[in-house]
PDB file of N, CA and C in Angstrom:
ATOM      1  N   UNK A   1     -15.133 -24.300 -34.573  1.00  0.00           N
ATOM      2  CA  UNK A   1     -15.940 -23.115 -34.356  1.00  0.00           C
ATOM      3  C   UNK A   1     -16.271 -22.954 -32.878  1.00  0.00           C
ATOM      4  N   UNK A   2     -16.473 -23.851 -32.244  1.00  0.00           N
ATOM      5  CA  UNK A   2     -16.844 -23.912 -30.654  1.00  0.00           C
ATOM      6  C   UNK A   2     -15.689 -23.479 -30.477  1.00  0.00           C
ATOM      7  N   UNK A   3     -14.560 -23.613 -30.379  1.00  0.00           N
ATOM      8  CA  UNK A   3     -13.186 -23.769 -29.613  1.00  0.00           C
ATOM      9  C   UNK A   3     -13.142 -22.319 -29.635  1.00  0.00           C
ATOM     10  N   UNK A   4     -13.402 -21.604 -31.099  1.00  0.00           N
ATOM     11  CA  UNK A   4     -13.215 -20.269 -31.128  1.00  0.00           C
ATOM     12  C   UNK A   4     -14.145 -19.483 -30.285  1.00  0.00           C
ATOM     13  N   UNK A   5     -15.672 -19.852 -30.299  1.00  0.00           N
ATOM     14  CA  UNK A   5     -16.489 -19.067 -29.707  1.00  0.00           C
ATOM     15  C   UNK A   5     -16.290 -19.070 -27.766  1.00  0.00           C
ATOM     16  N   UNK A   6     -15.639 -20.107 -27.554  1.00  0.00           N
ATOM     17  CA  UNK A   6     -15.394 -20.723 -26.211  1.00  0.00           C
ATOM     18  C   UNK A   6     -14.080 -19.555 -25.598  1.00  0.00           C
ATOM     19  N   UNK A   7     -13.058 -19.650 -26.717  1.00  0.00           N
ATOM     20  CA  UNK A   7     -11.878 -19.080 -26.632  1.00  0.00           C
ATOM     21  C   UNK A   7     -11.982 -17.278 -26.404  1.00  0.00           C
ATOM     22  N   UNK A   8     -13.172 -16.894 -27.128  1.00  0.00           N
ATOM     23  CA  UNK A   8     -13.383 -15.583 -26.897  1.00  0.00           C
ATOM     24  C   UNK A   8     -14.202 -15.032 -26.132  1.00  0.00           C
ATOM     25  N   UNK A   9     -15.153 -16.124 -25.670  1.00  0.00           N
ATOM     26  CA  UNK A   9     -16.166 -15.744 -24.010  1.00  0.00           C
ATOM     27  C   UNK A   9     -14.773 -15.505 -23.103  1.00  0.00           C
ATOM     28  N   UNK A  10     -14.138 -16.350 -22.769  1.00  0.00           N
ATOM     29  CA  UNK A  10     -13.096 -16.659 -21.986  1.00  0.00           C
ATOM     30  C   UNK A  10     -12.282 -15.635 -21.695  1.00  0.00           C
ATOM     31  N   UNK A  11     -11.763 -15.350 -23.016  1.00  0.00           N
ATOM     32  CA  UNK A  11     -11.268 -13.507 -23.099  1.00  0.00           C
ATOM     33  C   UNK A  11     -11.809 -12.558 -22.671  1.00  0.00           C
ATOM     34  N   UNK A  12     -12.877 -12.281 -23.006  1.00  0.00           N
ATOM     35  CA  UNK A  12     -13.856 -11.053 -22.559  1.00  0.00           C
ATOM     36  C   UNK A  12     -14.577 -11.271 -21.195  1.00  0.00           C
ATOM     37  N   UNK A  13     -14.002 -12.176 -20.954  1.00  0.00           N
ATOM     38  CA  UNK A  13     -14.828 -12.619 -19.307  1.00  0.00           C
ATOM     39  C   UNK A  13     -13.529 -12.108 -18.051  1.00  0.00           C
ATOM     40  N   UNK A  14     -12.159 -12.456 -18.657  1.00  0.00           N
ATOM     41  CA  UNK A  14     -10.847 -12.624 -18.172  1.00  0.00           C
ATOM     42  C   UNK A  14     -10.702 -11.174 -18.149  1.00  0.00           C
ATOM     43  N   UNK A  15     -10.662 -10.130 -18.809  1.00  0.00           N
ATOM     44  CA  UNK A  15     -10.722  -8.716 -18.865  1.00  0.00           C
ATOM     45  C   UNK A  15     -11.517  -7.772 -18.456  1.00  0.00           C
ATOM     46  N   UNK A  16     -12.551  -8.791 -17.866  1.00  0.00           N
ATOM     47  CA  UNK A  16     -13.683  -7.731 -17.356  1.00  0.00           C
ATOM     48  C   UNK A  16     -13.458  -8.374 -15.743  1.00  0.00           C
ATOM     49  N   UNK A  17     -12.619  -8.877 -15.272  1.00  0.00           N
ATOM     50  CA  UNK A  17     -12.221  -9.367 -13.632  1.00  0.00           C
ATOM     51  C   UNK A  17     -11.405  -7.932 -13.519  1.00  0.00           C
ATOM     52  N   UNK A  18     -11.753  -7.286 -12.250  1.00  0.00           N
ATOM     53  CA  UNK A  18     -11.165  -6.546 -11.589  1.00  0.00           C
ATOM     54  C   UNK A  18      -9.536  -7.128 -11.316  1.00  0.00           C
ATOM     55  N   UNK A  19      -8.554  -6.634 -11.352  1.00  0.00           N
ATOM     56  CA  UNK A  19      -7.032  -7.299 -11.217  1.00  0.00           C
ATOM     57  C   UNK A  19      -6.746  -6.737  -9.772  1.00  0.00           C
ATOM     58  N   UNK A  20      -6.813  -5.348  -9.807  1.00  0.00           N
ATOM     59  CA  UNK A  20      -6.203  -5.000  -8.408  1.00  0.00           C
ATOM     60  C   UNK A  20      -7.486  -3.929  -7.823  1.00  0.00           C
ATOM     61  N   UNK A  21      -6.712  -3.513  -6.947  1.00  0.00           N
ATOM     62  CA  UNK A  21      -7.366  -1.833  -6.460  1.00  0.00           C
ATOM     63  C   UNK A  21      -7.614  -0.671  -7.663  1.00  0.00           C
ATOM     64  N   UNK A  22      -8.061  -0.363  -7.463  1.00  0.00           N
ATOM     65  CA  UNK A  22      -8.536   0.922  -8.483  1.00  0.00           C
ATOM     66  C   UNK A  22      -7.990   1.978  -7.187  1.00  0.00           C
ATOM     67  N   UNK A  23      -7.411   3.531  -7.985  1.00  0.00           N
ATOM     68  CA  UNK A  23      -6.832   4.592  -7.638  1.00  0.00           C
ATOM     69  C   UNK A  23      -8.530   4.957  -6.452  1.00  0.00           C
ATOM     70  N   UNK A  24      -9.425   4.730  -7.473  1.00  0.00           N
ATOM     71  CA  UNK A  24     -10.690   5.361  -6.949  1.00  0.00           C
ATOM     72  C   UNK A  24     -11.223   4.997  -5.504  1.00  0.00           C
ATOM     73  N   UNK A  25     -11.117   3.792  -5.124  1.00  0.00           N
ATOM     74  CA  UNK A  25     -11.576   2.691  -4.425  1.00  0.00           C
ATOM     75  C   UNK A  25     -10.554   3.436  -2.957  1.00  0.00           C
ATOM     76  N   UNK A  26      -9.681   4.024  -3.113  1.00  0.00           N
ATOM     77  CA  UNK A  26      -8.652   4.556  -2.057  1.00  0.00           C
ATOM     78  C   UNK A  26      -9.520   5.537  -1.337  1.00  0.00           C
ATOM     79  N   UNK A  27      -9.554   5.226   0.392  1.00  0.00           N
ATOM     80  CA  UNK A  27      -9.879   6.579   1.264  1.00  0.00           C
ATOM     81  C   UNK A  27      -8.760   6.842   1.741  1.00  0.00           C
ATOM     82  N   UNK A  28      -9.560   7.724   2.545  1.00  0.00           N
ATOM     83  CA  UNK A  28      -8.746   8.612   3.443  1.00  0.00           C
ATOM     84  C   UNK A  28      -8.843   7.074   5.043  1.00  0.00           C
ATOM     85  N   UNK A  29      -7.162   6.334   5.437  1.00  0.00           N
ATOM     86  CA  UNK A  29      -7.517   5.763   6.587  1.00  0.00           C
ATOM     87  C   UNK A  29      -7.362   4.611   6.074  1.00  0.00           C
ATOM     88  N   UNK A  30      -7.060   3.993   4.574  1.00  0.00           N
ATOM     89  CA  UNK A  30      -7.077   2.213   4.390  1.00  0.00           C
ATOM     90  C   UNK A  30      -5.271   1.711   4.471  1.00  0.00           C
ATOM     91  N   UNK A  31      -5.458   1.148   4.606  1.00  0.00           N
ATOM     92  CA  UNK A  31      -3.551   0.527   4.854  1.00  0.00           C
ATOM     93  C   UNK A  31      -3.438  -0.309   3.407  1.00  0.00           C
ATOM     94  N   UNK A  32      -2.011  -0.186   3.481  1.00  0.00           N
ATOM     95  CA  UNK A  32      -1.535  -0.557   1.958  1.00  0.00           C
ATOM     96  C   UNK A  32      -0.490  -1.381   2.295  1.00  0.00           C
ATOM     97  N   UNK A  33       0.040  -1.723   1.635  1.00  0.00           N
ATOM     98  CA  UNK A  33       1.683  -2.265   1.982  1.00  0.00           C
ATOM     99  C   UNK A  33       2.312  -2.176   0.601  1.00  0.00           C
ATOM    100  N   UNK A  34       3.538  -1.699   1.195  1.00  0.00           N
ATOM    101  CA  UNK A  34       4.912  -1.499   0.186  1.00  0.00           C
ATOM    102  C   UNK A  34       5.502  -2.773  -0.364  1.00  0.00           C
ATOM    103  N   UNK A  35       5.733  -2.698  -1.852  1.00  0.00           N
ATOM    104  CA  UNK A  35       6.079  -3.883  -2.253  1.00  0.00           C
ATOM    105  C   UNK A  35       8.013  -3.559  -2.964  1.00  0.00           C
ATOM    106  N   UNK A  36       7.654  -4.726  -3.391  1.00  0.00           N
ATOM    107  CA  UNK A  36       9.736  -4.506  -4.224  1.00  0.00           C
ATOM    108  C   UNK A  36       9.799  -2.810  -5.131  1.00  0.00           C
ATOM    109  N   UNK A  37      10.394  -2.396  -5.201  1.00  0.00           N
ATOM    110  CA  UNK A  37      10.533  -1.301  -6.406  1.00  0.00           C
ATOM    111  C   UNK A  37      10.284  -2.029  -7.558  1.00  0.00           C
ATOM    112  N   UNK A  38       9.788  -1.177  -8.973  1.00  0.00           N
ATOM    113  CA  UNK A  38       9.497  -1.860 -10.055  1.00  0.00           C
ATOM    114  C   UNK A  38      11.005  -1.698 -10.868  1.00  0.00           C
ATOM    115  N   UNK A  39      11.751  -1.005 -10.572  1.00  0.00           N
ATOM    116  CA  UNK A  39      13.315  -0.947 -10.986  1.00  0.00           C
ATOM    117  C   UNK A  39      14.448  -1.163  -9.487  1.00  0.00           C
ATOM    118  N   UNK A  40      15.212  -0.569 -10.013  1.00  0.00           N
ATOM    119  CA  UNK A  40      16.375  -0.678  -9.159  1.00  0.00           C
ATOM    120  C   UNK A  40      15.669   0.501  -8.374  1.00  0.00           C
ATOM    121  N   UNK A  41      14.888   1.608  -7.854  1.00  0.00           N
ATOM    122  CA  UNK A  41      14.748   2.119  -6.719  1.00  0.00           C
ATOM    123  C   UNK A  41      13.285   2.451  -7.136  1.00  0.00           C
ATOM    124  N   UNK A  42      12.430   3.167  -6.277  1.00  0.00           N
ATOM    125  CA  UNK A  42      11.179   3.410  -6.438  1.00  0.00           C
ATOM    126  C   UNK A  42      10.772   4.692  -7.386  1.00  0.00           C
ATOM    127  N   UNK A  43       9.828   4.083  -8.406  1.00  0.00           N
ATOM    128  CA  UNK A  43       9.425   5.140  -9.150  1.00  0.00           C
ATOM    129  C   UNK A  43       8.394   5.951  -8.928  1.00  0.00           C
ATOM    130  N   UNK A  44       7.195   5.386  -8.407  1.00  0.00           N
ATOM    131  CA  UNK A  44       6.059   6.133  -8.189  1.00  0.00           C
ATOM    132  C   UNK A  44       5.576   6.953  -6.120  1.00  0.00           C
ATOM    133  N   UNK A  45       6.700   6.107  -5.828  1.00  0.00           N
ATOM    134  CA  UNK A  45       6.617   6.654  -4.048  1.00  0.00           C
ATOM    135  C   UNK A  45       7.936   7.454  -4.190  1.00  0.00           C
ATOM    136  N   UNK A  46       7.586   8.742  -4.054  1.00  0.00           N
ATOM    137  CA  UNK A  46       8.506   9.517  -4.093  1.00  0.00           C
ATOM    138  C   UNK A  46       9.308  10.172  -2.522  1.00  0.00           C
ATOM    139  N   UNK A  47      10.314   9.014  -2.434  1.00  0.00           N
ATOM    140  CA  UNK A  47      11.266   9.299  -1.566  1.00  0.00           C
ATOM    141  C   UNK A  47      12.302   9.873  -1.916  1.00  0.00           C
ATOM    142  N   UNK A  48      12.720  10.543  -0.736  1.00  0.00           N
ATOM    143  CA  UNK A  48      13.854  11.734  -1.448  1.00  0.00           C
ATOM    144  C   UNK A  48      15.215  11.628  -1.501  1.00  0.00           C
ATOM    145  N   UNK A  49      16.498  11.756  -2.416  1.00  0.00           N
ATOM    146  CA  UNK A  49      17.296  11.061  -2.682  1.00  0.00           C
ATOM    147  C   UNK A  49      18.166  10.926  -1.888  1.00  0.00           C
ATOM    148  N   UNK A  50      19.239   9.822  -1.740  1.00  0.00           N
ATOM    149  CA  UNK A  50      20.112   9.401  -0.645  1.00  0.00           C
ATOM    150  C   UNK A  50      20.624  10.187  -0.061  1.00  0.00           C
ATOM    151  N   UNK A  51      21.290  11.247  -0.423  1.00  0.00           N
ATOM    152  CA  UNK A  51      22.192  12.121   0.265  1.00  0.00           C
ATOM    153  C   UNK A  51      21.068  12.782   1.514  1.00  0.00           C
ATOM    154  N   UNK A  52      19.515  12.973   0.976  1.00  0.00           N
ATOM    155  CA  UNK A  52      19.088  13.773   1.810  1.00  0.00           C
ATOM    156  C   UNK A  52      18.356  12.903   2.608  1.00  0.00           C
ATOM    157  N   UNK A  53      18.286  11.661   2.752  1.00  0.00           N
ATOM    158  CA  UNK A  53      18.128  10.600   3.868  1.00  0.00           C
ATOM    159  C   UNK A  53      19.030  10.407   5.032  1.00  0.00           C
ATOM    160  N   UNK A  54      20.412  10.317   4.392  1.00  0.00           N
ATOM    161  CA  UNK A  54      21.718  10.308   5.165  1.00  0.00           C
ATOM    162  C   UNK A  54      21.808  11.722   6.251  1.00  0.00           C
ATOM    163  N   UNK A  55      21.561  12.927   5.483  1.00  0.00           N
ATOM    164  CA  UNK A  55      21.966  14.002   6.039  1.00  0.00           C
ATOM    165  C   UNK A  55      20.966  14.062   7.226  1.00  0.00           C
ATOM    166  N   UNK A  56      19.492  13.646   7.028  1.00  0.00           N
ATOM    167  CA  UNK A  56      18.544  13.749   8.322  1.00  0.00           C
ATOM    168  C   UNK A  56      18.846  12.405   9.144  1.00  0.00           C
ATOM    169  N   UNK A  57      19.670  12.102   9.077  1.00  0.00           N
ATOM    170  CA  UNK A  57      20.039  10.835  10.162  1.00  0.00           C
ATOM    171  C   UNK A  57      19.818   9.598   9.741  1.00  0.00           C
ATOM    172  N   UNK A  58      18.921   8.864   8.558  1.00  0.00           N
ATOM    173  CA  UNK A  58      18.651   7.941   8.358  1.00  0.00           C
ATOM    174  C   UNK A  58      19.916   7.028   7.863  1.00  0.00           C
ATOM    175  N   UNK A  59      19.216   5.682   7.343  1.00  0.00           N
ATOM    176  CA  UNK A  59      19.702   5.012   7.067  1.00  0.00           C
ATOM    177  C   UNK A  59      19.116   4.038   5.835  1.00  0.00           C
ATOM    178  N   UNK A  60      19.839   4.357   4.459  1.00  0.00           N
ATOM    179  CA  UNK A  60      19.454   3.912   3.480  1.00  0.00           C
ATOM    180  C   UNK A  60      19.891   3.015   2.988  1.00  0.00           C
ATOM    181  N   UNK A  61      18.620   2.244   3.143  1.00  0.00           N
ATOM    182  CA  UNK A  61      18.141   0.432   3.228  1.00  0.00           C
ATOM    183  C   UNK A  61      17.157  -0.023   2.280  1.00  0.00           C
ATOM    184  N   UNK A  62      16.447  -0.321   1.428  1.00  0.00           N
ATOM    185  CA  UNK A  62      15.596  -0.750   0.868  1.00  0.00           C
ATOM    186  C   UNK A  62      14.528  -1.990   1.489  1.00  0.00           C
ATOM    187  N   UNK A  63      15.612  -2.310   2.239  1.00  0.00           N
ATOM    188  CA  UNK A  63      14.571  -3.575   3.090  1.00  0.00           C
ATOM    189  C   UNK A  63      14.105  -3.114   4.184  1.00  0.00           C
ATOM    190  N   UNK A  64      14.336  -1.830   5.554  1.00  0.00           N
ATOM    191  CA  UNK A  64      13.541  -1.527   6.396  1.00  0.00           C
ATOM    192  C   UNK A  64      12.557  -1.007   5.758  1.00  0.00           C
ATOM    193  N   UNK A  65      11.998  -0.818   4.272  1.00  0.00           N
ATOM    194  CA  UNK A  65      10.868  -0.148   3.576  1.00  0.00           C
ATOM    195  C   UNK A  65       9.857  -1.355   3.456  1.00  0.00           C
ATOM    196  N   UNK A  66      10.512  -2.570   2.563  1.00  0.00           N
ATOM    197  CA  UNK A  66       9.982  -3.333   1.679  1.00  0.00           C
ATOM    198  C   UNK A  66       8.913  -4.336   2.765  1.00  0.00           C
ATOM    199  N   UNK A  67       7.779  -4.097   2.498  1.00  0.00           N
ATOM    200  CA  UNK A  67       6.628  -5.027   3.471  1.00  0.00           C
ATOM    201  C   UNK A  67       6.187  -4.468   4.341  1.00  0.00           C
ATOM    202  N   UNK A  68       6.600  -3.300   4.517  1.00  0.00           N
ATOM    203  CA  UNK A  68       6.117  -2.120   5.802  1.00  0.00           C
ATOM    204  C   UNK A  68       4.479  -2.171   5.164  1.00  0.00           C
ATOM    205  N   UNK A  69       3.554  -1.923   6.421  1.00  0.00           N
ATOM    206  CA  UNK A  69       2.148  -1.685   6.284  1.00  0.00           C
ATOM    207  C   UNK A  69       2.171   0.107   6.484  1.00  0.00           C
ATOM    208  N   UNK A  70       1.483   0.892   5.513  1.00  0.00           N
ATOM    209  CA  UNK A  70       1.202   2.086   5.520  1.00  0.00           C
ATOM    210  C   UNK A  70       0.076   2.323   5.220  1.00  0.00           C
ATOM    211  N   UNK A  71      -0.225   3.638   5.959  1.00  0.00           N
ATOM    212  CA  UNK A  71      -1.953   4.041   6.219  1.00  0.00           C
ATOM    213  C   UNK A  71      -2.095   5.515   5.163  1.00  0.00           C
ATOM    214  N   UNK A  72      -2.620   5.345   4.431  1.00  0.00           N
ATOM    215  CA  UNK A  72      -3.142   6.434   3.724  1.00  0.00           C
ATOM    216  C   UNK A  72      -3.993   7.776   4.518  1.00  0.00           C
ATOM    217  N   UNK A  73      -3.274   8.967   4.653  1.00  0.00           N
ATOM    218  CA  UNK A  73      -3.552   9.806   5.318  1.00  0.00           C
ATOM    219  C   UNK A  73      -3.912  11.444   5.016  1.00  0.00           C
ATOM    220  N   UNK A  74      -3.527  11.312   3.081  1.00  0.00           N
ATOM    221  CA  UNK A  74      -4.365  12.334   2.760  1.00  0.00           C
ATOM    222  C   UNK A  74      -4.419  11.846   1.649  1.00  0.00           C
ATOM    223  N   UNK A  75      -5.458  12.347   0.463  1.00  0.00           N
ATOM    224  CA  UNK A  75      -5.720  12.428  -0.565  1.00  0.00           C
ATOM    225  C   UNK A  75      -5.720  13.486  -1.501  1.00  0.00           C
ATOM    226  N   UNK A  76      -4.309  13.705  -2.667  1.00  0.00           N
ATOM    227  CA  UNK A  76      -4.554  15.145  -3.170  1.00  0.00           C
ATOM    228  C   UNK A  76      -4.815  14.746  -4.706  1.00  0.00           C
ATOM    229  N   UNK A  77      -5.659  15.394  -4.938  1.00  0.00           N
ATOM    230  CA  UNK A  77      -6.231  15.388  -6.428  1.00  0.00           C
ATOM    231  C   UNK A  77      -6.078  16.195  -7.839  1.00  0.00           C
ATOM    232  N   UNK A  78      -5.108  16.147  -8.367  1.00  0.00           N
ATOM    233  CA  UNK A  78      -4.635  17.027  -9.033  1.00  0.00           C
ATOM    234  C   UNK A  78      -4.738  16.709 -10.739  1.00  0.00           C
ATOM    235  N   UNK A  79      -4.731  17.693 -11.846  1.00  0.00           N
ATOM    236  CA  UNK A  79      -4.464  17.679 -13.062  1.00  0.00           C
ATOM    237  C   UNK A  79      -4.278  16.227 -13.642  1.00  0.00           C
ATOM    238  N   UNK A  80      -3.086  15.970 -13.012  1.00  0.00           N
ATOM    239  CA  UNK A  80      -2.033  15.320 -14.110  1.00  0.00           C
ATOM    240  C   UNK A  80      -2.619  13.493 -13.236  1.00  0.00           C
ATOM    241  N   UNK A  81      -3.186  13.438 -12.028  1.00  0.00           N
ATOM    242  CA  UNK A  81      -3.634  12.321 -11.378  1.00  0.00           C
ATOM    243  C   UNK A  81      -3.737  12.700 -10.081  1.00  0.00           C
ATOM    244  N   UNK A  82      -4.034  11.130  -9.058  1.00  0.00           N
ATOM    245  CA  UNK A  82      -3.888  11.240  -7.374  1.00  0.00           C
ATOM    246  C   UNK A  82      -3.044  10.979  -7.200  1.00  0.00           C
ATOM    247  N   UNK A  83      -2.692  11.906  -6.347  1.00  0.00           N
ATOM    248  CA  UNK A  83      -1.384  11.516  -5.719  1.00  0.00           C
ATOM    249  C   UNK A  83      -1.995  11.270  -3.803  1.00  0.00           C
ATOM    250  N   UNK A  84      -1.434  10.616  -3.080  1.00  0.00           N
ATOM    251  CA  UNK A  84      -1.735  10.396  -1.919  1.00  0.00           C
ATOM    252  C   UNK A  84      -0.474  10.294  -0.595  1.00  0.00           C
ATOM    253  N   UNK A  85      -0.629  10.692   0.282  1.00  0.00           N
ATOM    254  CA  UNK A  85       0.336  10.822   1.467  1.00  0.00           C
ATOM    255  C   UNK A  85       0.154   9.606   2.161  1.00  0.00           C
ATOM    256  N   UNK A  86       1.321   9.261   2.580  1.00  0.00           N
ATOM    257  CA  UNK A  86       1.278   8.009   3.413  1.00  0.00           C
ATOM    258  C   UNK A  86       2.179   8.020   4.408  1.00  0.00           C
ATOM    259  N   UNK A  87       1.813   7.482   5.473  1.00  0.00           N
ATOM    260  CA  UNK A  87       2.821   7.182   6.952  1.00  0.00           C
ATOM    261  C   UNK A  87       2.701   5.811   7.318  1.00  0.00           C
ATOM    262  N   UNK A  88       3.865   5.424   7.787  1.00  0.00           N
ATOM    263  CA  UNK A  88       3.798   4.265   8.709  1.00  0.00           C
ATOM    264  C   UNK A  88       2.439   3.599   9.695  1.00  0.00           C
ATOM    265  N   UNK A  89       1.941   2.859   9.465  1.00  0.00           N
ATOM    266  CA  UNK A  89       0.846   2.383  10.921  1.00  0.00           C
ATOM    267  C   UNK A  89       1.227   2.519  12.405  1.00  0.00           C
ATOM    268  N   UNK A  90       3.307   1.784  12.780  1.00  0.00           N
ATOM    269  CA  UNK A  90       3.388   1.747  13.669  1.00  0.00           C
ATOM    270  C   UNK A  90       4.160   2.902  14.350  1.00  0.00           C
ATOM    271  N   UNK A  91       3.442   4.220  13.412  1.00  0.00           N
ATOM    272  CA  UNK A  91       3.942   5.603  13.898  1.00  0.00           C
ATOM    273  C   UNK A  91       5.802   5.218  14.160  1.00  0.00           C
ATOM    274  N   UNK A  92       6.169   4.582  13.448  1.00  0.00           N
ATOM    275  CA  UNK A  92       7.881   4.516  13.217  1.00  0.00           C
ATOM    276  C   UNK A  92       8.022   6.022  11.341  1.00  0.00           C
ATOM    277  N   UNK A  93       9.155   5.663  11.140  1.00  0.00           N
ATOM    278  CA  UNK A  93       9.720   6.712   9.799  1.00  0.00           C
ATOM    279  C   UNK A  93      10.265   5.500   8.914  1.00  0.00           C
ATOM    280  N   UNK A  94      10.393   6.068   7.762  1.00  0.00           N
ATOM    281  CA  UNK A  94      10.633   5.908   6.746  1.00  0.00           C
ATOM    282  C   UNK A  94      11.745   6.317   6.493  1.00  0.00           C
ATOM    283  N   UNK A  95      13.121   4.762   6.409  1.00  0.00           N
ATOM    284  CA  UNK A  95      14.377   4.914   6.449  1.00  0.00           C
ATOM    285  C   UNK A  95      15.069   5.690   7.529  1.00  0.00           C
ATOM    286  N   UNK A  96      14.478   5.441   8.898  1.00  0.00           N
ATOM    287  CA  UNK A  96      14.335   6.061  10.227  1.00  0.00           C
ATOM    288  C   UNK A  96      14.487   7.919  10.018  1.00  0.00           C
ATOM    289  N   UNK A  97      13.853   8.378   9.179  1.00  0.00           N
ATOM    290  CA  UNK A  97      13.961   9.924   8.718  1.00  0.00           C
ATOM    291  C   UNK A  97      12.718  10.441   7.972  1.00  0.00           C
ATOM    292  N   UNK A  98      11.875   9.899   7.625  1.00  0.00           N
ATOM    293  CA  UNK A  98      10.493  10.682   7.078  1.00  0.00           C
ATOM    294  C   UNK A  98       9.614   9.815   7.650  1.00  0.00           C
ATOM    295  N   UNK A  99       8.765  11.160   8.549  1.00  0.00           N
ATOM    296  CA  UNK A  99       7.293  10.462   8.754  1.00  0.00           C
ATOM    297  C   UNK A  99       6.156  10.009   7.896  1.00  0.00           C
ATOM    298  N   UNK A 100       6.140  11.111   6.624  1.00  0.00           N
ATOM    299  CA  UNK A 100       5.442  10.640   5.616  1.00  0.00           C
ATOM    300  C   UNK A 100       6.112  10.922   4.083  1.00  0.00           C
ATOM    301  N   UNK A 101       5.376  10.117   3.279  1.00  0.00           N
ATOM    302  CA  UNK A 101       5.917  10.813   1.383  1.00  0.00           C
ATOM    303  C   UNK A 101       4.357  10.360   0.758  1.00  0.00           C
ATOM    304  N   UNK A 102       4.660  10.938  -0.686  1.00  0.00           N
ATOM    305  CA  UNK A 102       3.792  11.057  -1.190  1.00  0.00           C
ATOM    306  C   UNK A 102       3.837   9.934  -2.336  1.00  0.00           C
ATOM    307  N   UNK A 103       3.112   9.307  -2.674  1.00  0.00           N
ATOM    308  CA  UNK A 103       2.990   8.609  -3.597  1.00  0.00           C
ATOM    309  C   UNK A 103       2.162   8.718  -4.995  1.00  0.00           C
ATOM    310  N   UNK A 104       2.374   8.394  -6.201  1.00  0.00           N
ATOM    311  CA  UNK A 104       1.344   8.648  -7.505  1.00  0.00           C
ATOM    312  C   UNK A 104       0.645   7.024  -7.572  1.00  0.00           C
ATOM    313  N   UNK A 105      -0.443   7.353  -6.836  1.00  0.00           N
ATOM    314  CA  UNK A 105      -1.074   6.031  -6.343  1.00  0.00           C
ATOM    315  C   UNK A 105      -1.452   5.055  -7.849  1.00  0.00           C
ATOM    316  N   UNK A 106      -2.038   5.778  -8.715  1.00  0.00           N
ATOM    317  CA  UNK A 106      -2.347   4.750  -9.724  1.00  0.00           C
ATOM    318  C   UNK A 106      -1.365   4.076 -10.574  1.00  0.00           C
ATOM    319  N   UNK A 107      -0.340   4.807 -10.761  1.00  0.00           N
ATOM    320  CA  UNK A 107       1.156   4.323 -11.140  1.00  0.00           C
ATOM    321  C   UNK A 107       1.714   3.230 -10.523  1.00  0.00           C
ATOM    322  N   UNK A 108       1.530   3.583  -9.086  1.00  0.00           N
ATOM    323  CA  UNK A 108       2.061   2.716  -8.036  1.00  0.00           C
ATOM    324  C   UNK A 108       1.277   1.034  -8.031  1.00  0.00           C
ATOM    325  N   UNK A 109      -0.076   1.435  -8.076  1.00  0.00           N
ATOM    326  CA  UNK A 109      -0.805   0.488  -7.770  1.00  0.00           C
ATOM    327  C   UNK A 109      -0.521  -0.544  -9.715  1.00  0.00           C
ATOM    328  N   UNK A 110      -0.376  -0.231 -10.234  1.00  0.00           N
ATOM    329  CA  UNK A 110      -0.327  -0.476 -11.767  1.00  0.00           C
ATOM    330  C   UNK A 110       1.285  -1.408 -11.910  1.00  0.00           C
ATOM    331  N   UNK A 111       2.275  -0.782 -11.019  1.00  0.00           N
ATOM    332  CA  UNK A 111       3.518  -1.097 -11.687  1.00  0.00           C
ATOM    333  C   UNK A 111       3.822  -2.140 -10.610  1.00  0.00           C
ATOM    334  N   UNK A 112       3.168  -2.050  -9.065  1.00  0.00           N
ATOM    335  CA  UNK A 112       2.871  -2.799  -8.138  1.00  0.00           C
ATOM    336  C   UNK A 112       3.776  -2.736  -7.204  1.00  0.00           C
ATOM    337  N   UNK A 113       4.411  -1.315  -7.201  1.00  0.00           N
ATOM    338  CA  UNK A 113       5.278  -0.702  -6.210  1.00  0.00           C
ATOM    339  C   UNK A 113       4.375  -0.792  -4.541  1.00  0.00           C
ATOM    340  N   UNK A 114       3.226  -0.798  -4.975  1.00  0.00           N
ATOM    341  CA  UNK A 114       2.277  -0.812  -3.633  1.00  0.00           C
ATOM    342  C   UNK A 114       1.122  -1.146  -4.089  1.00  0.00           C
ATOM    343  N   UNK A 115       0.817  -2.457  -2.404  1.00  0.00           N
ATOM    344  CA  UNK A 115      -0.798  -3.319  -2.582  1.00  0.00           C
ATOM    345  C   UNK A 115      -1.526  -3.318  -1.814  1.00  0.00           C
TER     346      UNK A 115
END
């Protein structure tokens, strides 16, 4: 009976710890960093597809992305969730061709596309 009552403080203690960032907890101005894609390319940072990386000069890489520090620079609030704009810190681009994209921050922060 202890083991059980022990076993279920434990639970309800373990679920009530904050895990990550909350969507909410996001301003305008905090830095994030980009993590692995949660698939084979990114689902919730919406970068725009290869051909139209290539055509603005870039160069499509997954690793000049992956560990980059980015600064949250607007906040848009819409229906369906937040979505939020992001740029580089060291004022460089994204896949040397976008200064900023937009991300579906709570998705992101959830699937752990970004921390």
């Amino acid at each position: 009976m202890k083991k059980t009552i022990i076993t279920a403080v434990i639970a309800l203690t373990s679920m009530a710890l904050p895990a990550q960032v909350n969507a909410s907890e996001i301003k305008k101005g905090d830095t994030l960093e980009i993590s692995n894609p949660s698939g084979s390319s990114y689902q919730h940072i919406h970068f725009p597809k290869d051909n139209l990386i290539i055509k603005r000069g870039g160069i499509n890489n997954d690793a000049s992305v992956i560990g980059k520090k980015v600064v949250v620079t607007e906040i848009i609030t819409e229906e369906t969730g937040t979505k939020v704009r992001i740029s580089p810190t060291d004022n460089s681009r994204f896949y040397n061709a976008l200064r900023s994209v937009t991300v579906d921050i709570e998705a992101a922060l959830k699937e752990g596309e970004i921390k």
